[in-house]
C-alpha atoms as a PDB file:
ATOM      1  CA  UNK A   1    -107.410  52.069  43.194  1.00  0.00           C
ATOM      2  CA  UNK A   2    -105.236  50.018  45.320  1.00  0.00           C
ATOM      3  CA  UNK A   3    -103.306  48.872  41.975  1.00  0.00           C
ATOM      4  CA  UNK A   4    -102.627  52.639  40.565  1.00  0.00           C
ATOM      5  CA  UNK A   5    -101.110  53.317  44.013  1.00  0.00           C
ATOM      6  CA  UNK A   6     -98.606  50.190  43.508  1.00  0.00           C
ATOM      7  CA  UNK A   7     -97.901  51.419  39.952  1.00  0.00           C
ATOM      8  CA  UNK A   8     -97.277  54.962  40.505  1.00  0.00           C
ATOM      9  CA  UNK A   9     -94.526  53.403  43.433  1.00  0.00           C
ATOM     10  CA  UNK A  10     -93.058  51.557  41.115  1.00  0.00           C
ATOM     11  CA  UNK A  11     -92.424  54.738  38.763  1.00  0.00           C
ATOM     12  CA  UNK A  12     -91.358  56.935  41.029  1.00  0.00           C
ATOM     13  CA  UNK A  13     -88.913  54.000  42.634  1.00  0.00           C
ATOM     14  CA  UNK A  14     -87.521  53.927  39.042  1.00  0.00           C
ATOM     15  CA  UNK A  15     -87.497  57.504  38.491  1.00  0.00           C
ATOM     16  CA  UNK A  16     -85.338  57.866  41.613  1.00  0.00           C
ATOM     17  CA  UNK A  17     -83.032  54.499  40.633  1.00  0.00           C
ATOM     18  CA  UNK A  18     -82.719  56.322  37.334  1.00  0.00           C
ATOM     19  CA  UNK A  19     -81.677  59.625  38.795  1.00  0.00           C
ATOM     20  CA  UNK A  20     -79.169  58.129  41.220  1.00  0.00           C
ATOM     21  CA  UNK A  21     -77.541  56.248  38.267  1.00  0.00           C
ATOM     22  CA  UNK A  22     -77.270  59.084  36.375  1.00  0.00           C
ATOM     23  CA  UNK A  23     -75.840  61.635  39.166  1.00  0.00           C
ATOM     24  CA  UNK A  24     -73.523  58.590  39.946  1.00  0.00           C
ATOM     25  CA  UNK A  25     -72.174  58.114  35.959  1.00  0.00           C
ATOM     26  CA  UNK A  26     -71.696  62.076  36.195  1.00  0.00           C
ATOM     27  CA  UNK A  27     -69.763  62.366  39.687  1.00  0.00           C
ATOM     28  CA  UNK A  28     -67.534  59.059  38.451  1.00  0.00           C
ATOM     29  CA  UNK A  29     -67.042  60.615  34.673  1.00  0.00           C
ATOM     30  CA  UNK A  30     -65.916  64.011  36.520  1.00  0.00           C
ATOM     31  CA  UNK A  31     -62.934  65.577  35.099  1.00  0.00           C
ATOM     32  CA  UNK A  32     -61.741  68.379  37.776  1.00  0.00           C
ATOM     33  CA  UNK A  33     -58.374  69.037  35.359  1.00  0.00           C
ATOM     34  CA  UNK A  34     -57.331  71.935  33.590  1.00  0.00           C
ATOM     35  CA  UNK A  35     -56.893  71.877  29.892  1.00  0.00           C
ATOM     36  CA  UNK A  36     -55.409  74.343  27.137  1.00  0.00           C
ATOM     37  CA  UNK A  37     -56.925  74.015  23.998  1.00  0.00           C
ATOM     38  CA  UNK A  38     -54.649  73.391  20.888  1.00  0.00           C
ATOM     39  CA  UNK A  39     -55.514  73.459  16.911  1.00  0.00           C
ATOM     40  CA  UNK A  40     -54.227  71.045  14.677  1.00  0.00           C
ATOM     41  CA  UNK A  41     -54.457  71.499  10.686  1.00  0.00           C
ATOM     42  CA  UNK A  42     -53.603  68.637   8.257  1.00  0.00           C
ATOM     43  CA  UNK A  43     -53.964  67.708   4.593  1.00  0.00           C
ATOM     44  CA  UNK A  44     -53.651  64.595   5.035  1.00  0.00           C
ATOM     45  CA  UNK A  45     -56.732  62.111   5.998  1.00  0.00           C
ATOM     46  CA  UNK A  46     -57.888  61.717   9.058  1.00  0.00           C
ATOM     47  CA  UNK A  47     -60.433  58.691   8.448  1.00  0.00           C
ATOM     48  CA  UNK A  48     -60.497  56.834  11.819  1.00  0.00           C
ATOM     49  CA  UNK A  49     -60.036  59.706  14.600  1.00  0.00           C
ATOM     50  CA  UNK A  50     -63.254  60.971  15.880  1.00  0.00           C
ATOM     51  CA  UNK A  51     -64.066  63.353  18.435  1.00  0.00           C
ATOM     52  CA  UNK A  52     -63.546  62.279  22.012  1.00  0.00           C
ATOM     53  CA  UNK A  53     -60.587  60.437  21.005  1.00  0.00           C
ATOM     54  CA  UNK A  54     -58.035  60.173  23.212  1.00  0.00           C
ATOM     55  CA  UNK A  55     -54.819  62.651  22.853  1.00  0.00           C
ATOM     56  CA  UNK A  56     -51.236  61.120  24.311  1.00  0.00           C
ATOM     57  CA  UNK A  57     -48.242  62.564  25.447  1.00  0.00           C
ATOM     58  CA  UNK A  58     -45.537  59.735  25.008  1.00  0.00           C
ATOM     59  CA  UNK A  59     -48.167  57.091  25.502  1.00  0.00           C
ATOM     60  CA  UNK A  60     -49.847  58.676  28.679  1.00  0.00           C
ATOM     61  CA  UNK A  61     -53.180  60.331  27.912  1.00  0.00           C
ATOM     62  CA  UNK A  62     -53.143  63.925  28.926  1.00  0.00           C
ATOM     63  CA  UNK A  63     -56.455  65.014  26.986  1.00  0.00           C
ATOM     64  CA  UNK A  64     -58.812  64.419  24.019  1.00  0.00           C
ATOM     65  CA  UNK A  65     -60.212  65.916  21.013  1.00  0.00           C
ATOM     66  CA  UNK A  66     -63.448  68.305  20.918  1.00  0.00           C
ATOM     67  CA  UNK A  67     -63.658  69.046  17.690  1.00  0.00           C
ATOM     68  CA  UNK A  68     -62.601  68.095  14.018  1.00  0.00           C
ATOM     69  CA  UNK A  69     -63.969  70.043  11.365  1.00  0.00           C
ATOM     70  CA  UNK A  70     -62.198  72.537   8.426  1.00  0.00           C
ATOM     71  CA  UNK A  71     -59.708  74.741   8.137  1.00  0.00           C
ATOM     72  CA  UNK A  72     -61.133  78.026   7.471  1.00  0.00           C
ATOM     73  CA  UNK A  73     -57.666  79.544   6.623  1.00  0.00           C
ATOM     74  CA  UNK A  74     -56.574  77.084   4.052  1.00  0.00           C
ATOM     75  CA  UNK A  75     -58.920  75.737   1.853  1.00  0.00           C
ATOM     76  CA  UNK A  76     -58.673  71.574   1.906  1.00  0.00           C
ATOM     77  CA  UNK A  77     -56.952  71.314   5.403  1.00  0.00           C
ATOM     78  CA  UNK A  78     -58.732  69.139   8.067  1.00  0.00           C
ATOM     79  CA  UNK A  79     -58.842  71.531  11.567  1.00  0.00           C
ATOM     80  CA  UNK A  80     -58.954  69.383  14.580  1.00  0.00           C
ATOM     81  CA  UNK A  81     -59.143  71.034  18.161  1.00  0.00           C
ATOM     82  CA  UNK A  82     -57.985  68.897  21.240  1.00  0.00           C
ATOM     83  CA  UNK A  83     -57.792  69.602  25.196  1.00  0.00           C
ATOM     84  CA  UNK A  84     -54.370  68.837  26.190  1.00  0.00           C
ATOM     85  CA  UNK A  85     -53.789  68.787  30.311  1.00  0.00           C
ATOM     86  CA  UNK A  86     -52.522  71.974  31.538  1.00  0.00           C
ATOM     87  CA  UNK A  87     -49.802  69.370  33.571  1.00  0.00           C
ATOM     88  CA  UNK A  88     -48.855  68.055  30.260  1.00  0.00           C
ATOM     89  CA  UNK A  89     -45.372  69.587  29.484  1.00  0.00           C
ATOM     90  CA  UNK A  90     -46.205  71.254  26.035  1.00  0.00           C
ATOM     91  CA  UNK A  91     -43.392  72.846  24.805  1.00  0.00           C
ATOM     92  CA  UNK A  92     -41.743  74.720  21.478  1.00  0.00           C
ATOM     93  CA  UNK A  93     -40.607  71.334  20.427  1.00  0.00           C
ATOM     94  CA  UNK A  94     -43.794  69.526  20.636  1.00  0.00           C
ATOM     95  CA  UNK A  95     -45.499  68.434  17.657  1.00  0.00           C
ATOM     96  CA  UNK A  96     -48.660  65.923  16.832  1.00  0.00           C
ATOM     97  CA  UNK A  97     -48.769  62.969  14.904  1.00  0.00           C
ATOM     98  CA  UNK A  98     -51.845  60.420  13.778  1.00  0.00           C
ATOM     99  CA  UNK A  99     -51.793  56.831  15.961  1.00  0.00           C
ATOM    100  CA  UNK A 100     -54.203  54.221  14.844  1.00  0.00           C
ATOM    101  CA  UNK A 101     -54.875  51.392  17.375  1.00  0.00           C
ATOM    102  CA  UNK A 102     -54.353  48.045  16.515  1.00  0.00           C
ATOM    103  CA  UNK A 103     -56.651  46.925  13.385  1.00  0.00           C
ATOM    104  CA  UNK A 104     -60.039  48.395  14.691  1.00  0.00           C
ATOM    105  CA  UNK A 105     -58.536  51.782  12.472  1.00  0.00           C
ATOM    106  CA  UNK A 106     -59.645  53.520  15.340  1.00  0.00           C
ATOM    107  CA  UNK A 107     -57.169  56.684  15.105  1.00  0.00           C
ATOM    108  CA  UNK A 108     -55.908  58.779  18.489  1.00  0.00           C
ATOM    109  CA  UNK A 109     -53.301  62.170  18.377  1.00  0.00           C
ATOM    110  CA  UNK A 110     -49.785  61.424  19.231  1.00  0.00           C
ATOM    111  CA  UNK A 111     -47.894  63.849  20.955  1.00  0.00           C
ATOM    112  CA  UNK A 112     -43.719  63.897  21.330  1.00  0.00           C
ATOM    113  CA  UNK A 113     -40.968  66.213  21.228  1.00  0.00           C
ATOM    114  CA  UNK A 114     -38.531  67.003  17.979  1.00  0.00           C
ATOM    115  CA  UNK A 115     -34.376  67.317  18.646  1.00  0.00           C
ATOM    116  CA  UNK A 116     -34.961  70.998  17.938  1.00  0.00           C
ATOM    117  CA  UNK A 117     -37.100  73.710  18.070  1.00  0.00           C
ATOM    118  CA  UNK A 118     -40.053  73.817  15.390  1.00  0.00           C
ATOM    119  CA  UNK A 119     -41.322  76.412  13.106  1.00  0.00           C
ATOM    120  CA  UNK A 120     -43.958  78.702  15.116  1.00  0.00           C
ATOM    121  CA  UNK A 121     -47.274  78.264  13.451  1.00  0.00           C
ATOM    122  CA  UNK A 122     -49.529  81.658  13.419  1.00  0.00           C
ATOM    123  CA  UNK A 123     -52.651  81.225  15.592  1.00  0.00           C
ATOM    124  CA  UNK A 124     -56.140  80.488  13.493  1.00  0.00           C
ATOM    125  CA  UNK A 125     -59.029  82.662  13.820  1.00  0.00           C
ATOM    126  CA  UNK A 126     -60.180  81.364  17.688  1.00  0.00           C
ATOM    127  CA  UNK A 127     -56.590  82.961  18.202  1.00  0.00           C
ATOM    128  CA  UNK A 128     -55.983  79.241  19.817  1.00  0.00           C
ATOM    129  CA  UNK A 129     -52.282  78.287  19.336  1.00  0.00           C
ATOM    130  CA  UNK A 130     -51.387  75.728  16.517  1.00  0.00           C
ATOM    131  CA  UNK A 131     -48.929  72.331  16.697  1.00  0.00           C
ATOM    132  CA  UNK A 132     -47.507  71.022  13.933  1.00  0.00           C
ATOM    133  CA  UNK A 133     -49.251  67.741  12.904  1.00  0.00           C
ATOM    134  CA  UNK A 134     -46.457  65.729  11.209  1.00  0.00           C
ATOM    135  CA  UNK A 135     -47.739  62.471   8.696  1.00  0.00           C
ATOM    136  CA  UNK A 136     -47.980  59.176  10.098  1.00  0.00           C
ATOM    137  CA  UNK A 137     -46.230  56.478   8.771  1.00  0.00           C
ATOM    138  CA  UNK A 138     -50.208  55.417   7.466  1.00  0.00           C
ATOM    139  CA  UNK A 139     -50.074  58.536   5.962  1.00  0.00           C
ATOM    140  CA  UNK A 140     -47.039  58.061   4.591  1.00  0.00           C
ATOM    141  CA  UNK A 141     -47.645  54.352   2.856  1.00  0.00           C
ATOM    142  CA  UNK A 142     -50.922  55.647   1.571  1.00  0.00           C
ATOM    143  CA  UNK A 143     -49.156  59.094   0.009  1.00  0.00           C
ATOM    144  CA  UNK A 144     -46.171  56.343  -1.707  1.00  0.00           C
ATOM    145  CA  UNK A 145     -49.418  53.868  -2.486  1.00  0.00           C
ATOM    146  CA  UNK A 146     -49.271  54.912  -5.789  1.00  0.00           C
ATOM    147  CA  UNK A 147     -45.704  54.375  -6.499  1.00  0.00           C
ATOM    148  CA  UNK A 148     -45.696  51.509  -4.889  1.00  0.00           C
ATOM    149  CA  UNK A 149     -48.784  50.463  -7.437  1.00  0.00           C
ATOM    150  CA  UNK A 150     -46.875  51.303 -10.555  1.00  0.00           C
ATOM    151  CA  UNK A 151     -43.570  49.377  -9.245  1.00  0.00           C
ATOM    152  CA  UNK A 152     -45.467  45.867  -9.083  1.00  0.00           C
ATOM    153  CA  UNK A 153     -46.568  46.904 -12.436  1.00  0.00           C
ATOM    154  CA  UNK A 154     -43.178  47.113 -13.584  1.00  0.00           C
ATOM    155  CA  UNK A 155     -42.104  44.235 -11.901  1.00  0.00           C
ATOM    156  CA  UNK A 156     -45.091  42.517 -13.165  1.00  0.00           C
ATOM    157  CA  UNK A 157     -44.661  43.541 -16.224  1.00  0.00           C
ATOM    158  CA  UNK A 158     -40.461  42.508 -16.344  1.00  0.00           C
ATOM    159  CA  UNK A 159     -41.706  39.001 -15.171  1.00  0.00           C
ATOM    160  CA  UNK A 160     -43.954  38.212 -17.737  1.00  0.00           C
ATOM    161  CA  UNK A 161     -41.379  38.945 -20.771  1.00  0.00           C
ATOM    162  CA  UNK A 162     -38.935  36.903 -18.190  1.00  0.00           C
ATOM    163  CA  UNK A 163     -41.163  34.266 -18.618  1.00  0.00           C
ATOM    164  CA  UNK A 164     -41.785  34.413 -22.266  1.00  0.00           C
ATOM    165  CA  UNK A 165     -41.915  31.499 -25.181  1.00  0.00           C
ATOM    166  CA  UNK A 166     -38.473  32.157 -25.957  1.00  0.00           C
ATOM    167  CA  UNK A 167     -37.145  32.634 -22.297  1.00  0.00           C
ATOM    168  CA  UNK A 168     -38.451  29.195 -21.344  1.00  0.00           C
ATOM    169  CA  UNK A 169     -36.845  27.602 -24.367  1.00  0.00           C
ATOM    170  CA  UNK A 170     -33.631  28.622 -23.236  1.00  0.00           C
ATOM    171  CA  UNK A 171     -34.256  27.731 -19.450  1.00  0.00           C
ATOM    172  CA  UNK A 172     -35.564  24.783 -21.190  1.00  0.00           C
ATOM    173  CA  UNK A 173     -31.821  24.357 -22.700  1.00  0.00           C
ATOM    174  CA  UNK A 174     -29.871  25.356 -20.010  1.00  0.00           C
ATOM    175  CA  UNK A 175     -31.631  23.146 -17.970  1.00  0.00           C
ATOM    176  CA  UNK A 176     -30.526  20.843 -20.524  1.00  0.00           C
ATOM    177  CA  UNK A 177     -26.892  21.816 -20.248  1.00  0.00           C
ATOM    178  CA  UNK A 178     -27.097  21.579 -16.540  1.00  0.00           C
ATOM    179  CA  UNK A 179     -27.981  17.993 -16.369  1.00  0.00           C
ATOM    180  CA  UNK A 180     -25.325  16.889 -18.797  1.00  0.00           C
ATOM    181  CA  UNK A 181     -23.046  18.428 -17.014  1.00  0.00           C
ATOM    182  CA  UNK A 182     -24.177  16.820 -13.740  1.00  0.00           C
ATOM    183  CA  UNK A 183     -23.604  13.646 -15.930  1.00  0.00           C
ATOM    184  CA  UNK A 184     -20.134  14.793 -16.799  1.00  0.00           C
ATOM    185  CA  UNK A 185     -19.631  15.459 -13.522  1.00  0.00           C
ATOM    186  CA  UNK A 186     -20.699  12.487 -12.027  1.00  0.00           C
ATOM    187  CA  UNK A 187     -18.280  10.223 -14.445  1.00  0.00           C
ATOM    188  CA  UNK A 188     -15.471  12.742 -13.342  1.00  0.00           C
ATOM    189  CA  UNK A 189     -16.242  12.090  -9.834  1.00  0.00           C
ATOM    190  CA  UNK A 190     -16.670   8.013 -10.619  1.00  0.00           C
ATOM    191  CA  UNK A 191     -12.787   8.429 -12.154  1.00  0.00           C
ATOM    192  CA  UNK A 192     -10.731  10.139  -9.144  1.00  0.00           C
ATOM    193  CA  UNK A 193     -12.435   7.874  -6.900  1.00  0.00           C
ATOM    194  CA  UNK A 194     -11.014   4.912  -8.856  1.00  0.00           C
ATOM    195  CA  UNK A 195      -7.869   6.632  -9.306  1.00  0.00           C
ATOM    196  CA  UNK A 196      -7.842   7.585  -5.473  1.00  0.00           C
ATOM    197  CA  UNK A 197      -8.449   4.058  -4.661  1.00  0.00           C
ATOM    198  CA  UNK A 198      -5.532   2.291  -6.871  1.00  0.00           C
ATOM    199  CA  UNK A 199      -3.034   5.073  -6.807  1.00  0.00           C
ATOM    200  CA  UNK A 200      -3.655   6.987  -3.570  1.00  0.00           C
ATOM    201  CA  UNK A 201      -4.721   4.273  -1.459  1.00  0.00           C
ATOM    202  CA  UNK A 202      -1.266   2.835  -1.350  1.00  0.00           C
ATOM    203  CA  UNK A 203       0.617   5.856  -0.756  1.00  0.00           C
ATOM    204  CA  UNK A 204      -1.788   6.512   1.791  1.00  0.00           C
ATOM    205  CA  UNK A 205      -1.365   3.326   3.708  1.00  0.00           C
ATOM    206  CA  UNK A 206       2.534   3.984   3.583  1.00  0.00           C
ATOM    207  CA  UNK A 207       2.228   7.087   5.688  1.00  0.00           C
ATOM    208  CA  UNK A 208       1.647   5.404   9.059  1.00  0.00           C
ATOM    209  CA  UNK A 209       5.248   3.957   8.899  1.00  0.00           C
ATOM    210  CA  UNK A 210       6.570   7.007   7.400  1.00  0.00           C
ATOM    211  CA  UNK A 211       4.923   8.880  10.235  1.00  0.00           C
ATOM    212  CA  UNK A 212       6.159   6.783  12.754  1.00  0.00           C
ATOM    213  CA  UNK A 213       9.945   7.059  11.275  1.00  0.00           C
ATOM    214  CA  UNK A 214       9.236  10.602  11.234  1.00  0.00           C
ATOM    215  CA  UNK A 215       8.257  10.133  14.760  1.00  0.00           C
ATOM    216  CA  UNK A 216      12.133   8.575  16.006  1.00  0.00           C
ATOM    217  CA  UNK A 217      13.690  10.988  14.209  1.00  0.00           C
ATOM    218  CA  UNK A 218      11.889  14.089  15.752  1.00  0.00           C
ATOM    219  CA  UNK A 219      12.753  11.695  19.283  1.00  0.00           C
ATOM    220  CA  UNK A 220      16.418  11.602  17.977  1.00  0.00           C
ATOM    221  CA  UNK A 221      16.466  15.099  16.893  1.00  0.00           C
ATOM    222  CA  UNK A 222      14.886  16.159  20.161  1.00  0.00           C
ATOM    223  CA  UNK A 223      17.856  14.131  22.297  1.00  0.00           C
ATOM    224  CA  UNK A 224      20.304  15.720  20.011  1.00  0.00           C
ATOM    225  CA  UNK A 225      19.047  18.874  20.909  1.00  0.00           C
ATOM    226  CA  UNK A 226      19.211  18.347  24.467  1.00  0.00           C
ATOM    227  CA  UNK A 227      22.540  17.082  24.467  1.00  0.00           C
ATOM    228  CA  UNK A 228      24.047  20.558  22.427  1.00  0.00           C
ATOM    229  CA  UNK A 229      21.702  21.951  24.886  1.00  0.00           C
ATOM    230  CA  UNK A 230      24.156  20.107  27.934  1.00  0.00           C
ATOM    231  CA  UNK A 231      27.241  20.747  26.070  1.00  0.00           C
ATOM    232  CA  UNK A 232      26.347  24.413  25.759  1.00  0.00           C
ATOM    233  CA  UNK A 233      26.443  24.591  29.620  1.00  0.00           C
ATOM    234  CA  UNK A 234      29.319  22.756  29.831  1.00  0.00           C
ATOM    235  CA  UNK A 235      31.058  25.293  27.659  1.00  0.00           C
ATOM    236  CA  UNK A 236      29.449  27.970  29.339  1.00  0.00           C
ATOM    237  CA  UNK A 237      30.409  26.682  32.498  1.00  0.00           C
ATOM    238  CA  UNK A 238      34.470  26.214  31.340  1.00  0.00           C
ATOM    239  CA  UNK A 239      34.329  29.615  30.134  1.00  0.00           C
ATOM    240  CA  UNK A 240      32.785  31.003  33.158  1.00  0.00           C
ATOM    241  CA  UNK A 241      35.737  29.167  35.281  1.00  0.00           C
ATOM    242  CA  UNK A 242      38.243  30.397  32.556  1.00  0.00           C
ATOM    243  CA  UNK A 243      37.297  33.895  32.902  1.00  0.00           C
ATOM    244  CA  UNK A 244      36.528  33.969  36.484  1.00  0.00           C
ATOM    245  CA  UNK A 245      39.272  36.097  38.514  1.00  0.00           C
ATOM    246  CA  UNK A 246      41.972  34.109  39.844  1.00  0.00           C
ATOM    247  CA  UNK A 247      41.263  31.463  36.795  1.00  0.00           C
ATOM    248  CA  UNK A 248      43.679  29.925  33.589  1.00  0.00           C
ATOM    249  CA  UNK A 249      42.859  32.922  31.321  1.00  0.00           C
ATOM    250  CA  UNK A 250      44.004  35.011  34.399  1.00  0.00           C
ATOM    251  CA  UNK A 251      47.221  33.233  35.291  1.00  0.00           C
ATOM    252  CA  UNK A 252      48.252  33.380  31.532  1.00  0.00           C
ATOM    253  CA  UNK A 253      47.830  36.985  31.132  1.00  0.00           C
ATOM    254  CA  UNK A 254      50.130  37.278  34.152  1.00  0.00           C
ATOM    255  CA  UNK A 255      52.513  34.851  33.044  1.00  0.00           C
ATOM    256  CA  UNK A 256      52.500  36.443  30.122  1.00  0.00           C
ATOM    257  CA  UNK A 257      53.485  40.028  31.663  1.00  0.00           C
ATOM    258  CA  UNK A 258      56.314  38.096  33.804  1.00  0.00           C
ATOM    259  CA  UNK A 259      57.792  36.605  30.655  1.00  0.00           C
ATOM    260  CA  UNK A 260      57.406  40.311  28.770  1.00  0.00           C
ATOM    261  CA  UNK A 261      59.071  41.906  32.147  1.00  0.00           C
ATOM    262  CA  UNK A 262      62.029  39.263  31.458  1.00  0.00           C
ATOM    263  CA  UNK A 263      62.375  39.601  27.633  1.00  0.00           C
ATOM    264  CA  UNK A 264      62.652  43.618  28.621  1.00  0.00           C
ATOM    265  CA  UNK A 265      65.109  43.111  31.388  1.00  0.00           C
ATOM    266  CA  UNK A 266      67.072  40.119  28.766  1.00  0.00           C
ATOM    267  CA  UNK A 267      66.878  43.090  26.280  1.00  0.00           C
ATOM    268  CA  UNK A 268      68.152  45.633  28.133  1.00  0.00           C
ATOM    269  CA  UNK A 269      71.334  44.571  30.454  1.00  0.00           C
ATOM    270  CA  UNK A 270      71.937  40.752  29.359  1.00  0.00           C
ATOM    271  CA  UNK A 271      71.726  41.012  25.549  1.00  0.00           C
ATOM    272  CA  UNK A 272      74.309  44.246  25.630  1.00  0.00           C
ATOM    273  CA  UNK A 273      76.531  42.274  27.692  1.00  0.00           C
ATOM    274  CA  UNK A 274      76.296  39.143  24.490  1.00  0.00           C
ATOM    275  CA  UNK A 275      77.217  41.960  22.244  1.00  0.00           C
ATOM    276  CA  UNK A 276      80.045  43.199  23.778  1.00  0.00           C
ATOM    277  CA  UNK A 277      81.665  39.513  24.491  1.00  0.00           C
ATOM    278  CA  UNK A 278      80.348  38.733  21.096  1.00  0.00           C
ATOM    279  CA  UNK A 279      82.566  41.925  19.408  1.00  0.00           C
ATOM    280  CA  UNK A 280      86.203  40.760  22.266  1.00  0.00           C
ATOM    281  CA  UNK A 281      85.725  37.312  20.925  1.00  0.00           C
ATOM    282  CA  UNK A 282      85.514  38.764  17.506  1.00  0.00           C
ATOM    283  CA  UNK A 283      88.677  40.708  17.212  1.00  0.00           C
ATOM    284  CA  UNK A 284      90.279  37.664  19.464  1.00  0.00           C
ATOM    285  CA  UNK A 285      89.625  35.307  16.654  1.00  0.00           C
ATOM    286  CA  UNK A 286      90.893  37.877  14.412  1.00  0.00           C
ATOM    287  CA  UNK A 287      94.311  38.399  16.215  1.00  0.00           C
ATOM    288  CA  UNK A 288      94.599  34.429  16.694  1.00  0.00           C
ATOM    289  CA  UNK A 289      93.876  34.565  12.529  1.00  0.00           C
ATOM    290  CA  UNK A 290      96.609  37.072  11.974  1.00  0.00           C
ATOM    291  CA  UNK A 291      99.005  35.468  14.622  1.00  0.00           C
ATOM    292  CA  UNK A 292      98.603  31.403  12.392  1.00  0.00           C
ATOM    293  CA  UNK A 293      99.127  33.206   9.443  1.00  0.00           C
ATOM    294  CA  UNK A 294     102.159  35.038  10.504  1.00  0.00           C
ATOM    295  CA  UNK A 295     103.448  31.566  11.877  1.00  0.00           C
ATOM    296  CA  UNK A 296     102.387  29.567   8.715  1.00  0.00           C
ATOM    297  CA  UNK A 297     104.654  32.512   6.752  1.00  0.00           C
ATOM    298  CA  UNK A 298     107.530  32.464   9.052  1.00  0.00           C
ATOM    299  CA  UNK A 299     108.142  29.274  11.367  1.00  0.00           C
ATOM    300  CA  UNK A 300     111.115  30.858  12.482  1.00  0.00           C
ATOM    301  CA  UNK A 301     109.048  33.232  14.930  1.00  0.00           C
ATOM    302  CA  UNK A 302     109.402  30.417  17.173  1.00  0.00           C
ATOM    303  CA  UNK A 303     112.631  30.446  17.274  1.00  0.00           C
ATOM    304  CA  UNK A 304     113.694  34.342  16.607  1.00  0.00           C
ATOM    305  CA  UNK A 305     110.852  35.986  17.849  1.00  0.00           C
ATOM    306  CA  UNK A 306     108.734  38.735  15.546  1.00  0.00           C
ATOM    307  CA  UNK A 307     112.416  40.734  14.717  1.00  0.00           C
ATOM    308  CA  UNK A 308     113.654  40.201  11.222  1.00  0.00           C
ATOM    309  CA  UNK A 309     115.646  37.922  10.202  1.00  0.00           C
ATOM    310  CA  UNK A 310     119.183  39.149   8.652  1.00  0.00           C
ATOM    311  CA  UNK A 311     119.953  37.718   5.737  1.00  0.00           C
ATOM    312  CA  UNK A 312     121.998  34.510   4.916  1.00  0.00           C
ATOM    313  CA  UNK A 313     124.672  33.556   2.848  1.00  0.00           C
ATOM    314  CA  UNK A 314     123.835  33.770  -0.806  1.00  0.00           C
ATOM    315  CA  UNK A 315     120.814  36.382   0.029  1.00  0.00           C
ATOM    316  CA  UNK A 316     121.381  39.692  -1.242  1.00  0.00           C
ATOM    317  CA  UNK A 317     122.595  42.255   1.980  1.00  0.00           C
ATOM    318  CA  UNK A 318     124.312  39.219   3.670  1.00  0.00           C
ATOM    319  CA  UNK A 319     127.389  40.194   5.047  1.00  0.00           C
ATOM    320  CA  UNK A 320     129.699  37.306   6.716  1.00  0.00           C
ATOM    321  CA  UNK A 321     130.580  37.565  10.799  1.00  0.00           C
ATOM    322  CA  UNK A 322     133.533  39.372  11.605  1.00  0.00           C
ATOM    323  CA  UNK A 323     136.251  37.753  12.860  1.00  0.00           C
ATOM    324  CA  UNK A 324     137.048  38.002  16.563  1.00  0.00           C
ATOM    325  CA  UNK A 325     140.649  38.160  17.385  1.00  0.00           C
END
């Protein structure tokens, strides 16, 4: 008796732990939130999302999905139903894509926002509104699998007849043609290093001297240039003195204008003056001319003066003195 009484304790102590643990999982798994209900339709797979998953909204969770089932509407389409937060800012632009989480293939619904405003989709029969659910890039790779599939073919395929009987033969040749060239090559190489060595070396151990003449005469060119660069101010200098006010350029000018004021004045009253003494002794000479010719003609002027002479005995007109009583 005493043992049933310990026994039935013990189940009702771990009916009651039981109870508690279960009222406890509830009141910590409470969701108090408000959430608007959202359909999603697809064509694409959905292998991987389950109900319960989660639903994001740029990475933060905002919901998850009840129910995934078919599309009564469109024959083939996947219908998946998810509880979004009524917080979550849903809008026009809003549109659902396929996440799959790391490489457990466990999938979850994306949610982000497109540039512009998307294409209204009419509400299913529950009259629930619709977002668009865009492919993932899973979706995508698995909808290009195929052509992916018949490119390696092709490529496959190209390699083979690349690496055909006949192709290797003549990679076999040109490999051929490759190393004699290398040989070629090499002897070429062997040559201009002999000819660098006997002709080049030589030249090249007569540049240090020709450098270092090169050297003096940049130095002499250099002190030339310095002294034109002196003689330049010098010049500069002279011609700064020259032209300065008061200098040689300005005392010529004015003894230039004093020496054009006297040729003027020379011209004007002194050179008449010449020309009139000039014309006197002119017509003096002339007279003086006149007066030794009339002498050298007739000496007599001395004697008789510039009268006439009468004429004398033998000369026609002469007529002899009368006789004075």
């Amino acid at each position: 008796m005493e043992n049933k009484s310990h026994a039935l304790a013990a189940g009702i102590f771990v009916i009651v732990v039981t109870a508690l643990l279960a009222g406890l999982a509830i009141w910590l798994t409470r969701d108090n939130a408000n959430y608007d209900l959202y359909e999603l339709t697809t064509r694409d797979g959905v292998s991987g999302l389950q109900p319960q998953a989660a639903v994001r909204y740029k990475g933060v969770a905002v919901g998850k999905v009840q129910r995934i089932g078919f599309d009564p509407q469109v024959s083939g389409n996947v219908l998946i139903r998810i509880a979004v937060n009524h917080n979550a800012p849903v809008s026009p632009t809003t549109f659902a894509t396929l996440g799959y989480q790391g490489v457990t293939g466990l999938a979850h619904v994306l949610l982000d926002d497109a540039t512009q405003p998307l294409p209204q989709l009419p509400p299913g029969p529950s009259g629930l509104p619709r977002l668009t659910l865009k492919p993932s890039p899973f979706g995508r790779i698995a909808e290009q699998t195929p052509n992916i599939l018949a490119q390696v073919e092709e490529a496959t395929r190209r390699i083979n007849q690349l690496l055909g009987d006949e192709n290797q033969q003549r990679i076999t040749q040109a490999l051929g043609n490759i190393g004699q060239t290398a040989g070629s090559v090499n002897a070429l190489t062997q040559r201009l290093d002999a000819t660098l060595q006997n002709r080049l070396d030589p030249a090249l151990a007569a540049l240090p001297p020709l450098a270092d003449d090169a050297r003096h005469t940049l130095k002499s060119l250099q002190q030339a240039g310095t002294s034109v660069t002196a003689m330049a101010n010098d010049i500069r200098t002279t011609t700064q003195r020259l032209s300065a006010e008061g200098g040689a350029i300005d005392q010529l000018t004015h003894g230039a204008q004093v020496m054009a004021a006297a040729a003027d004045n020379f011209s004007r009253s002194t050179l008449p003056s010449i020309n009139r003494a000039a014309d006197e002794t002119g017509r003096a000479v002339r007279q003086m001319g006149l007066a030794a010719s009339a002498v050298s003609d007739n000496p007599q002027l001395f004697i008789y003066g510039s009268g006439r002479l009468p004429p004398g005995p033998g000369e026609p007109g002469f007529a002899p003195p009368l006789a004075h009583p």
